[in-house]
C-alpha atoms as a PDB file:
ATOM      1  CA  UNK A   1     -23.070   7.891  -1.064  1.00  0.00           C
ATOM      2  CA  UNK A   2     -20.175   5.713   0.610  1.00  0.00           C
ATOM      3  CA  UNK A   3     -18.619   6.663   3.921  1.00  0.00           C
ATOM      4  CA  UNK A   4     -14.568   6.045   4.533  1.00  0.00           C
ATOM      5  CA  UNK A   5     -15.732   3.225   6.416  1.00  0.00           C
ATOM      6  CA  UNK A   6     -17.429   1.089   3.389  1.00  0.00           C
ATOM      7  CA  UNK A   7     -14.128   1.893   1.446  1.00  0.00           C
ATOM      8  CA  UNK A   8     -10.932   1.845   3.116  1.00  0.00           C
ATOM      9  CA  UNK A   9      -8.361   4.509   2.087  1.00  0.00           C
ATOM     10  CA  UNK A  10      -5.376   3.111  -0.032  1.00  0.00           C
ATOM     11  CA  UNK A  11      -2.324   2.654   1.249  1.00  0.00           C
ATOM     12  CA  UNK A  12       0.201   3.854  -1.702  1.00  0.00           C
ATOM     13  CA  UNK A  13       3.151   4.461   0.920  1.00  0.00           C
ATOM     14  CA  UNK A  14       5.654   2.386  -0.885  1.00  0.00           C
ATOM     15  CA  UNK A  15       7.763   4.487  -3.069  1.00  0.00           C
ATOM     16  CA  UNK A  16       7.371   2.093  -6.491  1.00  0.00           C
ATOM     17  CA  UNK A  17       3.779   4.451  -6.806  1.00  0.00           C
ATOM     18  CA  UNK A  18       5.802   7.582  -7.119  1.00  0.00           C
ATOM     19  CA  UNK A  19       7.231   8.592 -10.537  1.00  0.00           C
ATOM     20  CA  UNK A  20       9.299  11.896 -11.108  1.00  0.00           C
ATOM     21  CA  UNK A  21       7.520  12.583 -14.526  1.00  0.00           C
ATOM     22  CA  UNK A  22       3.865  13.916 -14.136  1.00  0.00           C
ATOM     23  CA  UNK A  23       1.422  12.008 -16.593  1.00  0.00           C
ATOM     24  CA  UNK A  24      -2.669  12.753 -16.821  1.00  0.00           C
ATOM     25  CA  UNK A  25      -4.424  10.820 -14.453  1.00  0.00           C
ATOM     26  CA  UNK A  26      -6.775   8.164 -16.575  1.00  0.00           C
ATOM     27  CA  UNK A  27      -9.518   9.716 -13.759  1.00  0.00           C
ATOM     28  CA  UNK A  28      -9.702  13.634 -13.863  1.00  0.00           C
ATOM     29  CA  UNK A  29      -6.720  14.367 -16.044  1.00  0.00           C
ATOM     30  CA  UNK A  30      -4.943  16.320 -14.060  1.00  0.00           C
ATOM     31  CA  UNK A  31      -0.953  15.803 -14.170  1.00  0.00           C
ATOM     32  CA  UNK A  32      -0.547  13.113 -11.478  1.00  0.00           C
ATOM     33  CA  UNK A  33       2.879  11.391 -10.139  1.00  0.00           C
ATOM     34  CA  UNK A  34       1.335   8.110  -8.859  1.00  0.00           C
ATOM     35  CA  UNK A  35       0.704   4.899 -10.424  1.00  0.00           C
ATOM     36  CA  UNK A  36      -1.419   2.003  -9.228  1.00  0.00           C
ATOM     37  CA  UNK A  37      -0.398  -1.516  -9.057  1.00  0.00           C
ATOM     38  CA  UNK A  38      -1.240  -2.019 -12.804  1.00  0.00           C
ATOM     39  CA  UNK A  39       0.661   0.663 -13.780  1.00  0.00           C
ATOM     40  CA  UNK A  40      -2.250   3.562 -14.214  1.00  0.00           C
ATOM     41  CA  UNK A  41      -1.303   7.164 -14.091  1.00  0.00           C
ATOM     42  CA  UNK A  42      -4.076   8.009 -11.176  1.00  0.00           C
ATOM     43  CA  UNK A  43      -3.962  10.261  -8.104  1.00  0.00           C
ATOM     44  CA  UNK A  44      -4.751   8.541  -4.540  1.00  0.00           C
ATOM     45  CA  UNK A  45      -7.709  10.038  -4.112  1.00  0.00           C
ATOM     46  CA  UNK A  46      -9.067   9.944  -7.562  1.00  0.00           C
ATOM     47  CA  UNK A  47      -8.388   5.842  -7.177  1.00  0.00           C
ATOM     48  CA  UNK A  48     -10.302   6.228  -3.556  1.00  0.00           C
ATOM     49  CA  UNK A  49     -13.342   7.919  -5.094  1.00  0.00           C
ATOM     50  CA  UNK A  50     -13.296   5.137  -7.843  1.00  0.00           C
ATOM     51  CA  UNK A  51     -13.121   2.675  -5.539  1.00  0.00           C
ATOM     52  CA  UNK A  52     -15.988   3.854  -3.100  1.00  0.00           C
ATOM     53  CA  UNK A  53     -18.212   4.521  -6.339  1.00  0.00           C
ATOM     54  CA  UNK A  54     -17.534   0.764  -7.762  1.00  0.00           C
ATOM     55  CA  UNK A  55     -17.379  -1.355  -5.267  1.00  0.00           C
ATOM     56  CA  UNK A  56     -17.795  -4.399  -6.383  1.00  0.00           C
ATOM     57  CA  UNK A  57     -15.392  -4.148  -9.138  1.00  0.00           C
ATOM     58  CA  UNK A  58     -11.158  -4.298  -7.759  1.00  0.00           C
ATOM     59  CA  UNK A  59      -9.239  -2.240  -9.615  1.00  0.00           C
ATOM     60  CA  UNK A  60      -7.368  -0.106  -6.980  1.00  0.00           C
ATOM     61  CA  UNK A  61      -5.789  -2.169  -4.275  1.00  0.00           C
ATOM     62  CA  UNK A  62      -3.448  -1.067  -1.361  1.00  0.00           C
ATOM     63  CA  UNK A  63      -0.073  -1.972  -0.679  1.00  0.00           C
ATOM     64  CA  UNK A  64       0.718  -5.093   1.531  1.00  0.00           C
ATOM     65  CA  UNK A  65       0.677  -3.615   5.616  1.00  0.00           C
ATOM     66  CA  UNK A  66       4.706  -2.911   5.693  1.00  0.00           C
ATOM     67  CA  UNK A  67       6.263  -6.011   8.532  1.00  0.00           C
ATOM     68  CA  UNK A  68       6.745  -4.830  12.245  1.00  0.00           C
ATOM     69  CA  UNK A  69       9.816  -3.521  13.079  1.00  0.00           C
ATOM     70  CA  UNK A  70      11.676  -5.422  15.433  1.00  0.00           C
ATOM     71  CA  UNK A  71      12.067  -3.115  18.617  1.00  0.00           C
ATOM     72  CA  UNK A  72      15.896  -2.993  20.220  1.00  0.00           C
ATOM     73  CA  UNK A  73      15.028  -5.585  23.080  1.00  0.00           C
ATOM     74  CA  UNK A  74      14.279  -8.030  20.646  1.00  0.00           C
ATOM     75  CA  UNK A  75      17.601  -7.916  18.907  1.00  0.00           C
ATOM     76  CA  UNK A  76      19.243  -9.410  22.189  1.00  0.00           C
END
């Protein structure tokens, strides 16, 4: 089996994931509020699972890591 380590957890933080209207995810489905990149109707952890079962196959990529914050002394 593959550990966390061999397959990152997604990062699905960014909001354009999230959809009001429930849909069955194309993995288990159950109703799910997510979408992937492509568009898929899939729960986070149902795309993790996938992902740590294929993994040479990309079909379930995380966002892009969100820029640094400038902190307030760096505004001067």
């Amino acid at each position: 089996m593959t550990t966390p380590e061999q397959s990152p957890l997604l990062n699905w933080g960014n909001r354009t994931h999230f959809r009001s209207t429930p849909a069955p995810c194309i993995l288990c489905r159950k109703p799910a509020k997510l979408r992937s990149h492509a568009g898929e109707v899939v729960h986070k952890v149902c795309a993790e699972i996938w992902n740590s079962r294929n993994p040479h196959e990309v079909r379930f990529v995380s966002d892009d890591r969100p820029r640094r914050r400038k902190e307030a002394s760096e505004h001067a």
